[in-house]
PDB file of N, CA and C in Angstrom:
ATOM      1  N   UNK A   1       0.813  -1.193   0.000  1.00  0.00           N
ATOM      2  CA  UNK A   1       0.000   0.000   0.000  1.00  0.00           C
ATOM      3  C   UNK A   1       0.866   1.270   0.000  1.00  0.00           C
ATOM      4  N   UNK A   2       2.243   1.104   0.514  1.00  0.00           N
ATOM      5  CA  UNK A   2       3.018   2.271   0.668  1.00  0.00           C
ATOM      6  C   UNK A   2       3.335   3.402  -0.957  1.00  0.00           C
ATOM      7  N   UNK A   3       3.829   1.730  -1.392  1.00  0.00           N
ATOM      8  CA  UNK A   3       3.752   2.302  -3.183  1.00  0.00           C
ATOM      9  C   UNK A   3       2.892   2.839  -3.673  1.00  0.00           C
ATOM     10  N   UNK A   4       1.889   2.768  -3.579  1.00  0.00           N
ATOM     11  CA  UNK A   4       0.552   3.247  -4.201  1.00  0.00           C
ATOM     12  C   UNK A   4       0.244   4.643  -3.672  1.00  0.00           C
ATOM     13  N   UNK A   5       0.466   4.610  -2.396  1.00  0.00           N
ATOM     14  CA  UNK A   5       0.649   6.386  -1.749  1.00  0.00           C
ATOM     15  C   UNK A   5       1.466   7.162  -2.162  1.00  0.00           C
ATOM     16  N   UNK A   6       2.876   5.983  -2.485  1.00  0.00           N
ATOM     17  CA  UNK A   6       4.204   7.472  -2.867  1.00  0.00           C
ATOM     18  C   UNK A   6       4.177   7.654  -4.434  1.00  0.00           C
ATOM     19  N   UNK A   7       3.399   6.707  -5.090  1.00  0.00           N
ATOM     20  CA  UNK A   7       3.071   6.848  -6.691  1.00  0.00           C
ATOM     21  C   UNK A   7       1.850   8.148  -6.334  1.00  0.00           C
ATOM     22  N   UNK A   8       0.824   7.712  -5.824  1.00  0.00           N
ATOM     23  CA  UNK A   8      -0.471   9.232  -5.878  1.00  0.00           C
ATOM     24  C   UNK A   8       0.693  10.310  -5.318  1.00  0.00           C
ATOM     25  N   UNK A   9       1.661  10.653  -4.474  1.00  0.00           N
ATOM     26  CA  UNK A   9       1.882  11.489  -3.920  1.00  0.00           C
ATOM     27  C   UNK A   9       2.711  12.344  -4.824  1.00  0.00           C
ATOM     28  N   UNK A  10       3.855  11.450  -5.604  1.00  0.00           N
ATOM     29  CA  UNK A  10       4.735  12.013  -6.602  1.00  0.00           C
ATOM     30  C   UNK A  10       3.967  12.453  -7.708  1.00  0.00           C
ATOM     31  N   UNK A  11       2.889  11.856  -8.480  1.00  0.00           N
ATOM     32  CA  UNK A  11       1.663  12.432  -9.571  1.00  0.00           C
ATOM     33  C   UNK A  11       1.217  14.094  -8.885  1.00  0.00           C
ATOM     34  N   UNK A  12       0.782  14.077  -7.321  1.00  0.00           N
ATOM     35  CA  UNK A  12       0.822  15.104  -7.242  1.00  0.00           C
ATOM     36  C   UNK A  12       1.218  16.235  -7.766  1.00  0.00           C
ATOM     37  N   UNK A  13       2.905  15.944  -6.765  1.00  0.00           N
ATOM     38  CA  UNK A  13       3.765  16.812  -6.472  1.00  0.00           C
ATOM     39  C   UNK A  13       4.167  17.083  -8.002  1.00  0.00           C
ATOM     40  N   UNK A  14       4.233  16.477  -9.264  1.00  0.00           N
ATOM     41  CA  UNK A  14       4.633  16.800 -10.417  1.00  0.00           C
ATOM     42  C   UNK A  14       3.499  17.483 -11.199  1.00  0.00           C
ATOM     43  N   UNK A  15       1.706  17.861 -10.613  1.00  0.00           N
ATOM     44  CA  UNK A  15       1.036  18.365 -10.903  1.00  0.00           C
ATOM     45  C   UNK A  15       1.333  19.659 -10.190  1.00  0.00           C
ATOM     46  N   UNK A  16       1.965  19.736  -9.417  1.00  0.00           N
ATOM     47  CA  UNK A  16       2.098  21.099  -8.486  1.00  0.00           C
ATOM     48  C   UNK A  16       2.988  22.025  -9.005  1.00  0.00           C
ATOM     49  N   UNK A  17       4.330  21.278  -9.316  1.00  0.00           N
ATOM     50  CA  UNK A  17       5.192  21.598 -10.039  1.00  0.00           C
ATOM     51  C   UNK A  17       5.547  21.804 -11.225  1.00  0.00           C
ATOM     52  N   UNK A  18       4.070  21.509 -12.060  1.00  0.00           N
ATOM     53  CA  UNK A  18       3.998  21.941 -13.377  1.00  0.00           C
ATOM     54  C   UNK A  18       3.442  23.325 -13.708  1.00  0.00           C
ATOM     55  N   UNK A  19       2.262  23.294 -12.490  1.00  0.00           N
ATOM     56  CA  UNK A  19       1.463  24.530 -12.102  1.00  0.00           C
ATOM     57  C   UNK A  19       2.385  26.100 -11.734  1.00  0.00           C
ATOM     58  N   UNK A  20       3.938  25.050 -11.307  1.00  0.00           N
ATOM     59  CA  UNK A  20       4.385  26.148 -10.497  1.00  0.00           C
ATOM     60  C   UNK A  20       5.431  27.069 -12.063  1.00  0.00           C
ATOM     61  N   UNK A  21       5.617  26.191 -12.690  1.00  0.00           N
ATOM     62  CA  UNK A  21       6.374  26.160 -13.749  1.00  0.00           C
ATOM     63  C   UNK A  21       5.705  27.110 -14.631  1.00  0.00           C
ATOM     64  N   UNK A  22       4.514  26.645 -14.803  1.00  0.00           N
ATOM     65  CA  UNK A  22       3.748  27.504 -15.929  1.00  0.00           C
ATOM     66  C   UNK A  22       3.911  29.029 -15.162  1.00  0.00           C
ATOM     67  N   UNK A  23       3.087  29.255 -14.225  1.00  0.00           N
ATOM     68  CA  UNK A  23       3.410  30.125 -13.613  1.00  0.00           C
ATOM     69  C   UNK A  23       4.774  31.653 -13.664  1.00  0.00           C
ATOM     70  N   UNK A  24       5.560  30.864 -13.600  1.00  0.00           N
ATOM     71  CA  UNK A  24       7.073  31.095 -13.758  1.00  0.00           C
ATOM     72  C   UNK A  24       6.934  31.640 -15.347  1.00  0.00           C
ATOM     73  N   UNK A  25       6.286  31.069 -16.063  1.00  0.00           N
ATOM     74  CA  UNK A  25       6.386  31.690 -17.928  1.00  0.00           C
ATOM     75  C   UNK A  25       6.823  30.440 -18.398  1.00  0.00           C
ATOM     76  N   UNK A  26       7.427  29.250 -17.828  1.00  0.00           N
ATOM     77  CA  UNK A  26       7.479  28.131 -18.656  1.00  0.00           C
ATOM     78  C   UNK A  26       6.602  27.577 -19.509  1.00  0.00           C
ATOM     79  N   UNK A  27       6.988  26.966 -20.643  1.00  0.00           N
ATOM     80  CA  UNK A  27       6.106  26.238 -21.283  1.00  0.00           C
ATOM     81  C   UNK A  27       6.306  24.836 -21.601  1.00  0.00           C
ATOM     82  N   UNK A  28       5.673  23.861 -20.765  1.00  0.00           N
ATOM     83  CA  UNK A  28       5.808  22.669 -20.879  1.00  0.00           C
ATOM     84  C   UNK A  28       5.993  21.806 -22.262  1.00  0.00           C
ATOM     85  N   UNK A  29       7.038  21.405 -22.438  1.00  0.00           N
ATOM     86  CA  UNK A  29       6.779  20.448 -23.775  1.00  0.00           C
ATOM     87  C   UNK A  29       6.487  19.111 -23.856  1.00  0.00           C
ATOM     88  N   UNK A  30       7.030  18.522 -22.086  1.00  0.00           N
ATOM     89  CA  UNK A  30       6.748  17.015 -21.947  1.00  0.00           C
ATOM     90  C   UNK A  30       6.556  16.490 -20.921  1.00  0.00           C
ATOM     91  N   UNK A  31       5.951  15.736 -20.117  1.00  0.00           N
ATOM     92  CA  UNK A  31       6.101  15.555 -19.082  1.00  0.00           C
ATOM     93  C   UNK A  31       5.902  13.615 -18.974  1.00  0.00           C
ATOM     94  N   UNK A  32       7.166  12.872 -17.955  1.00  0.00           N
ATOM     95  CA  UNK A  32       7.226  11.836 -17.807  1.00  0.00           C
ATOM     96  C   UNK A  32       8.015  11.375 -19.166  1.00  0.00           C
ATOM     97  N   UNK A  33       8.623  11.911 -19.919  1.00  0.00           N
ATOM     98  CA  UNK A  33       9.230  11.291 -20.657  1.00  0.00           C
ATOM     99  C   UNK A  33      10.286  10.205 -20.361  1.00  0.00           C
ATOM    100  N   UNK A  34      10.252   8.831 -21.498  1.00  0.00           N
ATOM    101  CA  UNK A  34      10.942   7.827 -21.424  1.00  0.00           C
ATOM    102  C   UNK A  34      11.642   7.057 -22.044  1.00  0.00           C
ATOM    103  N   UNK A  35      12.525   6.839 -21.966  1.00  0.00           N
ATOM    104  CA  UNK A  35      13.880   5.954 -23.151  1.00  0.00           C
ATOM    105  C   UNK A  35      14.498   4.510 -22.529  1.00  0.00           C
ATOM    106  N   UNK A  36      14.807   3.784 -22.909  1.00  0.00           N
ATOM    107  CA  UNK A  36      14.986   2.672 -22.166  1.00  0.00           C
ATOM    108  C   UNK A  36      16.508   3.104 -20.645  1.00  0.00           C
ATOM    109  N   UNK A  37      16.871   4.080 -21.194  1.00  0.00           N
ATOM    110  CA  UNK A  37      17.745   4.588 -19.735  1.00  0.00           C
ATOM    111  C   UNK A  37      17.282   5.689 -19.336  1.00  0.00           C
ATOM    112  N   UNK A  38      16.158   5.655 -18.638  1.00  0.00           N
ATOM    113  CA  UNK A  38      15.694   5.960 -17.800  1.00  0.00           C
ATOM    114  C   UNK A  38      14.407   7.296 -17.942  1.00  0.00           C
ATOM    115  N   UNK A  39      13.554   8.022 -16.989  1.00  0.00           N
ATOM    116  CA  UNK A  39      12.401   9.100 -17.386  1.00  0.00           C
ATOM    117  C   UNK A  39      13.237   9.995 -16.895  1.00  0.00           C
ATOM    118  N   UNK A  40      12.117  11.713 -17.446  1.00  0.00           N
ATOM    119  CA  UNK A  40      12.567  12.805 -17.281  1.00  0.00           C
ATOM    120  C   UNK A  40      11.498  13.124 -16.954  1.00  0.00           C
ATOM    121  N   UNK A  41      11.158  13.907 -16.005  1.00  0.00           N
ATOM    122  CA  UNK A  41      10.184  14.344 -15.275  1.00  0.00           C
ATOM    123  C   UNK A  41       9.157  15.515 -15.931  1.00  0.00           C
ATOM    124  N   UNK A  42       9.668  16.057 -16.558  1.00  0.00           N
ATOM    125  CA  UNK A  42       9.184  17.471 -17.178  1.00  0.00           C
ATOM    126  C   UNK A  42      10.246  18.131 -17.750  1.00  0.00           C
ATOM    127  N   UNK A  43      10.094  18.299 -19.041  1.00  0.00           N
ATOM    128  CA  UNK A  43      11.026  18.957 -20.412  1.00  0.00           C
ATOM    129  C   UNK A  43       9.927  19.986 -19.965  1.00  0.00           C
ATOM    130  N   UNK A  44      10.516  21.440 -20.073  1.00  0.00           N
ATOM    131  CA  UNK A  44       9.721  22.856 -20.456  1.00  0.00           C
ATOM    132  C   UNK A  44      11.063  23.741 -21.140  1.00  0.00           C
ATOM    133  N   UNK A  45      11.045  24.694 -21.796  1.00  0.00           N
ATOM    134  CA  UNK A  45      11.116  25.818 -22.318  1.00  0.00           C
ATOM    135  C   UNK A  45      10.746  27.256 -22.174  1.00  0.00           C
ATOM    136  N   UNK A  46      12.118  27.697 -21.467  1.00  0.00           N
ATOM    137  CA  UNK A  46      12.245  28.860 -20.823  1.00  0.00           C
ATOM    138  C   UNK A  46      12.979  29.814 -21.581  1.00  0.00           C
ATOM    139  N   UNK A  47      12.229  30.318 -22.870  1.00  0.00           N
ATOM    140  CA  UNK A  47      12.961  31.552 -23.847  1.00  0.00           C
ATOM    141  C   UNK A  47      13.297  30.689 -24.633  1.00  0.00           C
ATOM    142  N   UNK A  48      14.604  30.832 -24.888  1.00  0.00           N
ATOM    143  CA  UNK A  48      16.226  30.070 -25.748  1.00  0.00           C
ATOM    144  C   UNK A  48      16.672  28.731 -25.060  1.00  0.00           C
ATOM    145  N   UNK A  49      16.123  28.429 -23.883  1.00  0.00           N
ATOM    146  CA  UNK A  49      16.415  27.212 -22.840  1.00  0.00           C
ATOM    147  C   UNK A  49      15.916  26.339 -22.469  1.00  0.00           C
ATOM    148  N   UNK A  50      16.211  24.653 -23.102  1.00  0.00           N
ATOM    149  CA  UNK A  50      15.510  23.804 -22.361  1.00  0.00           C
ATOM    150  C   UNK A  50      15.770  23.502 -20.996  1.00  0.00           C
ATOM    151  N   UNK A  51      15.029  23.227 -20.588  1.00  0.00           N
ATOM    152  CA  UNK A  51      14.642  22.884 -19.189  1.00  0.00           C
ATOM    153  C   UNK A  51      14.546  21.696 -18.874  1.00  0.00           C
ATOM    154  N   UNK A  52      15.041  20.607 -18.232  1.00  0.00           N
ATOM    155  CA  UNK A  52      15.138  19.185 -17.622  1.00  0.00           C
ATOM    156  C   UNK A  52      14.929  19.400 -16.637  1.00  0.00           C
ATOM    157  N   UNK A  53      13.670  19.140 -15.927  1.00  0.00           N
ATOM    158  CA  UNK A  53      13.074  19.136 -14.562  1.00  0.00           C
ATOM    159  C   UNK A  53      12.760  17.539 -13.592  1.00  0.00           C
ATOM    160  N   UNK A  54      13.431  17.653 -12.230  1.00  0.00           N
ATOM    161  CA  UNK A  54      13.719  16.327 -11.416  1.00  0.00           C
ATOM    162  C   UNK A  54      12.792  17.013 -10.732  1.00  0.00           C
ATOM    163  N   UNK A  55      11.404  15.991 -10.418  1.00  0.00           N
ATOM    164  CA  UNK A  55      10.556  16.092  -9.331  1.00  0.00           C
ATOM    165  C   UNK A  55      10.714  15.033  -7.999  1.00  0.00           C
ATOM    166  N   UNK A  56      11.200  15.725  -7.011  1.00  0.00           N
ATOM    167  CA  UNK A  56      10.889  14.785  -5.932  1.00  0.00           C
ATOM    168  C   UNK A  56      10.260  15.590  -4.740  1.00  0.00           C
ATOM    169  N   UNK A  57       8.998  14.587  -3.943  1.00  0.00           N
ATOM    170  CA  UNK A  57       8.123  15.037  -3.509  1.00  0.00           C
ATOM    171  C   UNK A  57       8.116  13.982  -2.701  1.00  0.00           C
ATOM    172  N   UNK A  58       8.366  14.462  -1.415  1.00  0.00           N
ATOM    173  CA  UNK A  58       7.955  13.658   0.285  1.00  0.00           C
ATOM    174  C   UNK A  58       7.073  14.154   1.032  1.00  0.00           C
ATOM    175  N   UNK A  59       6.603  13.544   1.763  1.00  0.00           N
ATOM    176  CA  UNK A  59       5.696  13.362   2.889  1.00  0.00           C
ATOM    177  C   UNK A  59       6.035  13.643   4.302  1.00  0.00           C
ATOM    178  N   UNK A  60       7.431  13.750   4.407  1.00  0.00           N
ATOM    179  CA  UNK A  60       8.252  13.602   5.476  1.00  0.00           C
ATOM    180  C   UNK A  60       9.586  13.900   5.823  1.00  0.00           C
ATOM    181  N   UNK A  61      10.187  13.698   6.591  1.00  0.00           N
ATOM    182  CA  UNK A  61      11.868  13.877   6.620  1.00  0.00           C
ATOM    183  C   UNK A  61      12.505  12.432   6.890  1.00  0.00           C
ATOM    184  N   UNK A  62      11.760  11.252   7.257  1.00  0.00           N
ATOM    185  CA  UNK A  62      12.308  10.178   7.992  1.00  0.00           C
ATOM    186  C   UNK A  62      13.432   9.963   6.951  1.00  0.00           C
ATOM    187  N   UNK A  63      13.556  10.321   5.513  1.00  0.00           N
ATOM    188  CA  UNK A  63      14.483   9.462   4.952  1.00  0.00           C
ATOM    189  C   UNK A  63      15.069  10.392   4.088  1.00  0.00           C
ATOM    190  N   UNK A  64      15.385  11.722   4.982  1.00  0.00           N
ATOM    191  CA  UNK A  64      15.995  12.866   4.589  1.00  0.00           C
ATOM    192  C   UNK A  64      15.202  14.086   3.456  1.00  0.00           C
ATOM    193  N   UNK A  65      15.314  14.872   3.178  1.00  0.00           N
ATOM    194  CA  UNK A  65      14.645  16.015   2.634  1.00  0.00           C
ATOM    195  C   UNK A  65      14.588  15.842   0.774  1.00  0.00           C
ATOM    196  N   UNK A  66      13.682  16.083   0.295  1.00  0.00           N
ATOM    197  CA  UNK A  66      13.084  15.898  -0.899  1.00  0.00           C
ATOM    198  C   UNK A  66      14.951  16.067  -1.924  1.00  0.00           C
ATOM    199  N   UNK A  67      15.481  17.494  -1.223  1.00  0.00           N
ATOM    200  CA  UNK A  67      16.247  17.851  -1.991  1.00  0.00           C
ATOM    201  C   UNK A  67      17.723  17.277  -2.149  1.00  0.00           C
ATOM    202  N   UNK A  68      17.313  16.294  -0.969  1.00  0.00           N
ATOM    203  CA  UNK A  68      18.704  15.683  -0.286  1.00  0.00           C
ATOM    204  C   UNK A  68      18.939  14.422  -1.412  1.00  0.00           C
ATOM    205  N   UNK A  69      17.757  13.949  -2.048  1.00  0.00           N
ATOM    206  CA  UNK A  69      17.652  12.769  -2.486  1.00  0.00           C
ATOM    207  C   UNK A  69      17.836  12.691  -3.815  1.00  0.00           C
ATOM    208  N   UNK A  70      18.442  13.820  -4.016  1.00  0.00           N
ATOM    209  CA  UNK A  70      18.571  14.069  -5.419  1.00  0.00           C
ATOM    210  C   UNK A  70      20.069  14.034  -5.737  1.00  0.00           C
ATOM    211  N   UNK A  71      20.920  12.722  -6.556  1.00  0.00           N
ATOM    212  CA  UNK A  71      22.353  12.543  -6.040  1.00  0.00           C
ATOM    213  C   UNK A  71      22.776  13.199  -7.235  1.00  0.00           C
ATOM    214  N   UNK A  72      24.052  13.440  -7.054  1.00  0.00           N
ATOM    215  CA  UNK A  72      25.479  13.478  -8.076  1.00  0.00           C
ATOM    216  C   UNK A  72      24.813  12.713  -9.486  1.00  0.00           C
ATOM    217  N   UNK A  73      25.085  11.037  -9.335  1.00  0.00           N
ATOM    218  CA  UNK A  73      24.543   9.839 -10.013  1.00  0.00           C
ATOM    219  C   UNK A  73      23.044  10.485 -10.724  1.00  0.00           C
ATOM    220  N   UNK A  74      22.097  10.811 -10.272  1.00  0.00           N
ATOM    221  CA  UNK A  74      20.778  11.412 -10.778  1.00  0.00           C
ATOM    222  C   UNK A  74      21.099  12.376 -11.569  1.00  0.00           C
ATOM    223  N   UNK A  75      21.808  13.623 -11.223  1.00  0.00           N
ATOM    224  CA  UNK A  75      22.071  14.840 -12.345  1.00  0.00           C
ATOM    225  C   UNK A  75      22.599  14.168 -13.446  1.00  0.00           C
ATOM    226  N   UNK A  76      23.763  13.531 -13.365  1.00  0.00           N
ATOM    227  CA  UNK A  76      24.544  12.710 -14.154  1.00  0.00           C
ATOM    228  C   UNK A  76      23.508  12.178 -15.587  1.00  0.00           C
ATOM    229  N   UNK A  77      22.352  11.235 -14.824  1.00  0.00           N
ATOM    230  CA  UNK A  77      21.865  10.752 -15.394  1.00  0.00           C
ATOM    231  C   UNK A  77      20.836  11.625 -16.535  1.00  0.00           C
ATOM    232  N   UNK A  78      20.446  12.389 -15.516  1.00  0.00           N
ATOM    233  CA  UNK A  78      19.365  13.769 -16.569  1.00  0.00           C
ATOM    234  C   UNK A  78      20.031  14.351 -17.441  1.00  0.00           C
ATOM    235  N   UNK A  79      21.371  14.550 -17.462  1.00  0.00           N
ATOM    236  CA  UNK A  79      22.158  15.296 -18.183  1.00  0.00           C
ATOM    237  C   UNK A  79      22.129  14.526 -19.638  1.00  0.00           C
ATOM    238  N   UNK A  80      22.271  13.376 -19.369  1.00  0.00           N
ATOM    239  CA  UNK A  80      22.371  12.141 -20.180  1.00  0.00           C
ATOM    240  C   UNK A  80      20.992  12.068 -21.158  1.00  0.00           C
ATOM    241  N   UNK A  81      19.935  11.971 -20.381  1.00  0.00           N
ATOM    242  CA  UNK A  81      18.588  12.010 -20.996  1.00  0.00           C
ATOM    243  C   UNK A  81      18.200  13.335 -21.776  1.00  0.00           C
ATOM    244  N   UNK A  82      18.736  14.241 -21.104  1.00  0.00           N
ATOM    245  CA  UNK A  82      18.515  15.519 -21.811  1.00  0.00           C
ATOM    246  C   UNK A  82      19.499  15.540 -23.469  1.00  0.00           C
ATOM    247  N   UNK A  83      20.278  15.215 -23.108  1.00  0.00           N
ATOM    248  CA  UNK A  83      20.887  14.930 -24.976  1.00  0.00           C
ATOM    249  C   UNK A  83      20.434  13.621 -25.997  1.00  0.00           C
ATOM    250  N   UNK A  84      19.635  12.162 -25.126  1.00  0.00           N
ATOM    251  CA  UNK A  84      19.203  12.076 -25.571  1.00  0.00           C
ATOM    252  C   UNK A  84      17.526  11.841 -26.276  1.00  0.00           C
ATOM    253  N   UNK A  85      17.359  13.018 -25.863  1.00  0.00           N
ATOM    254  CA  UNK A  85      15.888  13.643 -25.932  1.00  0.00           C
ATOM    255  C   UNK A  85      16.044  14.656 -26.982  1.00  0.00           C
ATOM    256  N   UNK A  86      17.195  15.450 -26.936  1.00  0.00           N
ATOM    257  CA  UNK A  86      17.158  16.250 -27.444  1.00  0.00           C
ATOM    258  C   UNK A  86      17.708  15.644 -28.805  1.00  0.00           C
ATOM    259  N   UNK A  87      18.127  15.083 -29.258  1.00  0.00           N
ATOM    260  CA  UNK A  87      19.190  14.340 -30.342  1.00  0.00           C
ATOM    261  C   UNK A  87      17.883  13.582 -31.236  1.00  0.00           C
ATOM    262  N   UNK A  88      16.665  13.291 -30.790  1.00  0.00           N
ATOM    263  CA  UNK A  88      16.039  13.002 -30.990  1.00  0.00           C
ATOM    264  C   UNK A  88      14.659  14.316 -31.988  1.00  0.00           C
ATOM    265  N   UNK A  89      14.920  15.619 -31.519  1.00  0.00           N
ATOM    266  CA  UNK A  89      13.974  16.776 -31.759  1.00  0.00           C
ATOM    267  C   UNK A  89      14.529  17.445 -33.111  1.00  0.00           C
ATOM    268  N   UNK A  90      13.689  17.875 -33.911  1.00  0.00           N
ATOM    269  CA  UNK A  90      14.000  18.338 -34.804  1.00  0.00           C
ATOM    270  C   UNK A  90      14.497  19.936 -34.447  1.00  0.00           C
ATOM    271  N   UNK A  91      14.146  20.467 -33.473  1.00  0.00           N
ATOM    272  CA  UNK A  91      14.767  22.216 -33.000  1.00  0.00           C
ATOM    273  C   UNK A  91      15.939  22.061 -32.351  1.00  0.00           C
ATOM    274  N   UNK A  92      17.144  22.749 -32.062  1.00  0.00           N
ATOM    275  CA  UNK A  92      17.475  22.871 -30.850  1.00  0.00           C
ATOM    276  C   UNK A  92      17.448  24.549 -30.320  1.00  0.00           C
ATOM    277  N   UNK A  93      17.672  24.354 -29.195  1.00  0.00           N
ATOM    278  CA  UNK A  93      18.016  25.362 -28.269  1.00  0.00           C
ATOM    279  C   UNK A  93      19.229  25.857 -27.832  1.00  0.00           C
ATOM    280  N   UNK A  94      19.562  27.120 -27.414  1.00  0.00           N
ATOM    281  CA  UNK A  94      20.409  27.310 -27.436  1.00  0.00           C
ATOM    282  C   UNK A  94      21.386  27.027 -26.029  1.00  0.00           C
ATOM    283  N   UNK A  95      20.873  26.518 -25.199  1.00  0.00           N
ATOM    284  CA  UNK A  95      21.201  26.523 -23.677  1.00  0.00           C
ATOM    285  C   UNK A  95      20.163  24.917 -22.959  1.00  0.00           C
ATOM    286  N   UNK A  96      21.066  24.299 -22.697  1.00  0.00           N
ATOM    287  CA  UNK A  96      20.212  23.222 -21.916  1.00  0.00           C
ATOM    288  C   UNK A  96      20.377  23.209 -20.159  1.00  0.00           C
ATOM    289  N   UNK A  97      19.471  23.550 -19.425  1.00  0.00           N
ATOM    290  CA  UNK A  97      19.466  23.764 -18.189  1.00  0.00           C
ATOM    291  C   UNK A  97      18.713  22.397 -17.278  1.00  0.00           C
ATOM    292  N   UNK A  98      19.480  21.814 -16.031  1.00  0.00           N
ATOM    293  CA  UNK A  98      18.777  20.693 -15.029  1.00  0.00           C
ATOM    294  C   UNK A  98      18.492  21.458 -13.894  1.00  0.00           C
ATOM    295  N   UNK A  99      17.257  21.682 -13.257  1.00  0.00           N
ATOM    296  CA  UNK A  99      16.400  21.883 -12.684  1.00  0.00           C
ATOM    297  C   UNK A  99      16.083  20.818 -11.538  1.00  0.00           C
ATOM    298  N   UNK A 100      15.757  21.057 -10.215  1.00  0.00           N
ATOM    299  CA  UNK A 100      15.219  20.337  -9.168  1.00  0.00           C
ATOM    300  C   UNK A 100      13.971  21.255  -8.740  1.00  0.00           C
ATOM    301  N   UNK A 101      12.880  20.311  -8.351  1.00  0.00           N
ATOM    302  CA  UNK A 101      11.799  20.847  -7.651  1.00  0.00           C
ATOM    303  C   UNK A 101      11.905  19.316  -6.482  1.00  0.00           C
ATOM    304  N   UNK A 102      11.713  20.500  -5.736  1.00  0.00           N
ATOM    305  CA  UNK A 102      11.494  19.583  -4.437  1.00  0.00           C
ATOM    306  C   UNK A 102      10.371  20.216  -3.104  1.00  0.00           C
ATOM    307  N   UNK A 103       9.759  19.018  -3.746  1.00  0.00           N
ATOM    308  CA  UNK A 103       8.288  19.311  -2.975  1.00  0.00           C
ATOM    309  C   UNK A 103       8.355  18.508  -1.826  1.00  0.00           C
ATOM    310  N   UNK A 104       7.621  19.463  -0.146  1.00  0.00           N
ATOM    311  CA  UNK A 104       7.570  18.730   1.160  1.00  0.00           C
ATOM    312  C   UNK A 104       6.241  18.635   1.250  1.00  0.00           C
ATOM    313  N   UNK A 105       5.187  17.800   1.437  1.00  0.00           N
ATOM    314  CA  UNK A 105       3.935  17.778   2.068  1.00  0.00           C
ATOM    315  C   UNK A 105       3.949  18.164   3.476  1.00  0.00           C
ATOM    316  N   UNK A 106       3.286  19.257   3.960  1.00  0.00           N
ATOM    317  CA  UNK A 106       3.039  18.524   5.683  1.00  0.00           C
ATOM    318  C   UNK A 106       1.359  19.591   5.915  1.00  0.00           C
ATOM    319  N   UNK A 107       0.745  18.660   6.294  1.00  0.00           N
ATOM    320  CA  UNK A 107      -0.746  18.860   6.615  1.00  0.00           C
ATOM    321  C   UNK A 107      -1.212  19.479   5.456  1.00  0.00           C
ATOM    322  N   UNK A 108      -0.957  18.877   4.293  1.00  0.00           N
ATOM    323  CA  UNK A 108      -1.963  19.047   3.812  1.00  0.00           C
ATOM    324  C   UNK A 108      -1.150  19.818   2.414  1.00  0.00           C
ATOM    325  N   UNK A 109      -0.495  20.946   2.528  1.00  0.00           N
ATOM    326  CA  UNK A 109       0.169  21.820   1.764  1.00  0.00           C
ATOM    327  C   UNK A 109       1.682  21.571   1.509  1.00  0.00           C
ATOM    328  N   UNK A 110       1.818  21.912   0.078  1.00  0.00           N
ATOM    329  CA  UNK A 110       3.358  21.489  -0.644  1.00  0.00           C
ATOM    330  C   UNK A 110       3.892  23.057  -0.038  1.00  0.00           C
ATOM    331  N   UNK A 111       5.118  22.707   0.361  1.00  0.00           N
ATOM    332  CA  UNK A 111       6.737  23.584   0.501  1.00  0.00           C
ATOM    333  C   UNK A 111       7.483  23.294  -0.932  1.00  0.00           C
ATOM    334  N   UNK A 112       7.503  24.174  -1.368  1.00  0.00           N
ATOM    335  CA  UNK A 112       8.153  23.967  -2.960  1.00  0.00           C
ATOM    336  C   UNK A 112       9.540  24.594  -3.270  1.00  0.00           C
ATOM    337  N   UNK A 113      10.653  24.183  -3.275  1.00  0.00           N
ATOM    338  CA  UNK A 113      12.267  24.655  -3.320  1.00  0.00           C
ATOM    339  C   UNK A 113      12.002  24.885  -5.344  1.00  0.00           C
ATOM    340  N   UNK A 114      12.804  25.653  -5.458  1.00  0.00           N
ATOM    341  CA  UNK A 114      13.379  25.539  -7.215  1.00  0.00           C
ATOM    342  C   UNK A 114      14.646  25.888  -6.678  1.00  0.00           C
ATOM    343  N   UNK A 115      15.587  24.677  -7.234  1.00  0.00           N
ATOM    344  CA  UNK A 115      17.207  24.786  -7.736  1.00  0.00           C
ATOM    345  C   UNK A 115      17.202  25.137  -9.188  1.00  0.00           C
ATOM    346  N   UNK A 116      17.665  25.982  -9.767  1.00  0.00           N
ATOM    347  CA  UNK A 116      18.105  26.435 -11.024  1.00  0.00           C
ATOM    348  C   UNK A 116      18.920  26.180 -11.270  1.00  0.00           C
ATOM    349  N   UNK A 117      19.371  24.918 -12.159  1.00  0.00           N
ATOM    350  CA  UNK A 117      20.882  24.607 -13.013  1.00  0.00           C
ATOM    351  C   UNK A 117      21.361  23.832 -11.839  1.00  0.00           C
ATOM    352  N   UNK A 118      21.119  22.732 -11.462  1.00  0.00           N
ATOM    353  CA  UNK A 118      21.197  21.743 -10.106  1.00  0.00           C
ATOM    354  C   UNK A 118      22.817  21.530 -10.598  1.00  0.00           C
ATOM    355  N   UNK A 119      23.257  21.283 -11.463  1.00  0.00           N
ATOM    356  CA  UNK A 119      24.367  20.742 -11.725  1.00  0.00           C
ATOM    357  C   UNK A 119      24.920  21.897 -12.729  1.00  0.00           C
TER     358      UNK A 119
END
């Protein structure tokens, strides 16, 4: 049952964080994208700049902070997905940027961090 809470909870938190995005002037181009090494949470477009967005979204601190959980190894990996995502598009851009949102639940309401250019 735990899975099934932290799957509804992360759908959330990546609805929150899309909301928060648009907001911001982003314009979403993808969200959940997938290649056999591995998803990207949300591709948007900011001007001249793609955007590679890592959503992580807790409930809690027991197993350290949304933003904590986001490793070296993970940027690594987005960096990776972001070229080949992009290698794949007929446009490019002029600037490719990795992004963290890190969403906290507590009673009820998201705490929302933006790292700009995580790596």
């Amino acid at each position: 049952m735990a899975a099934k809470h932290d799957q509804d909870l992360g759908k959330q938190g990546e609805q929150v964080a899309v909301t928060y995005l648009e907001a911001e002037g982003m314009k979403i181009i993808a969200r959940n994208w997938r290649c056999r090494h591995g998803e990207i949470d949300i591709i948007a477009e900011e001007g001249p700049t793609l955007v590679v967005v890592e959503v992580k979204t807790r409930s809690g601190r027991s197993h350290g902070t949304a933003l904590e959980s986001v490793s070296p190894a993970k940027l690594a990996r987005l960096r990776m997905l972001a070229a080949k995502w992009l290698a794949a598009q007929p446009r490019t851009f002029r600037t490719v940027r990795v992004d963290v949102i890190a969403l906290e639940r507590f009673a009820g309401d998201f705490a929302l961090s933006h790292v700009r250019g995580a790596i």
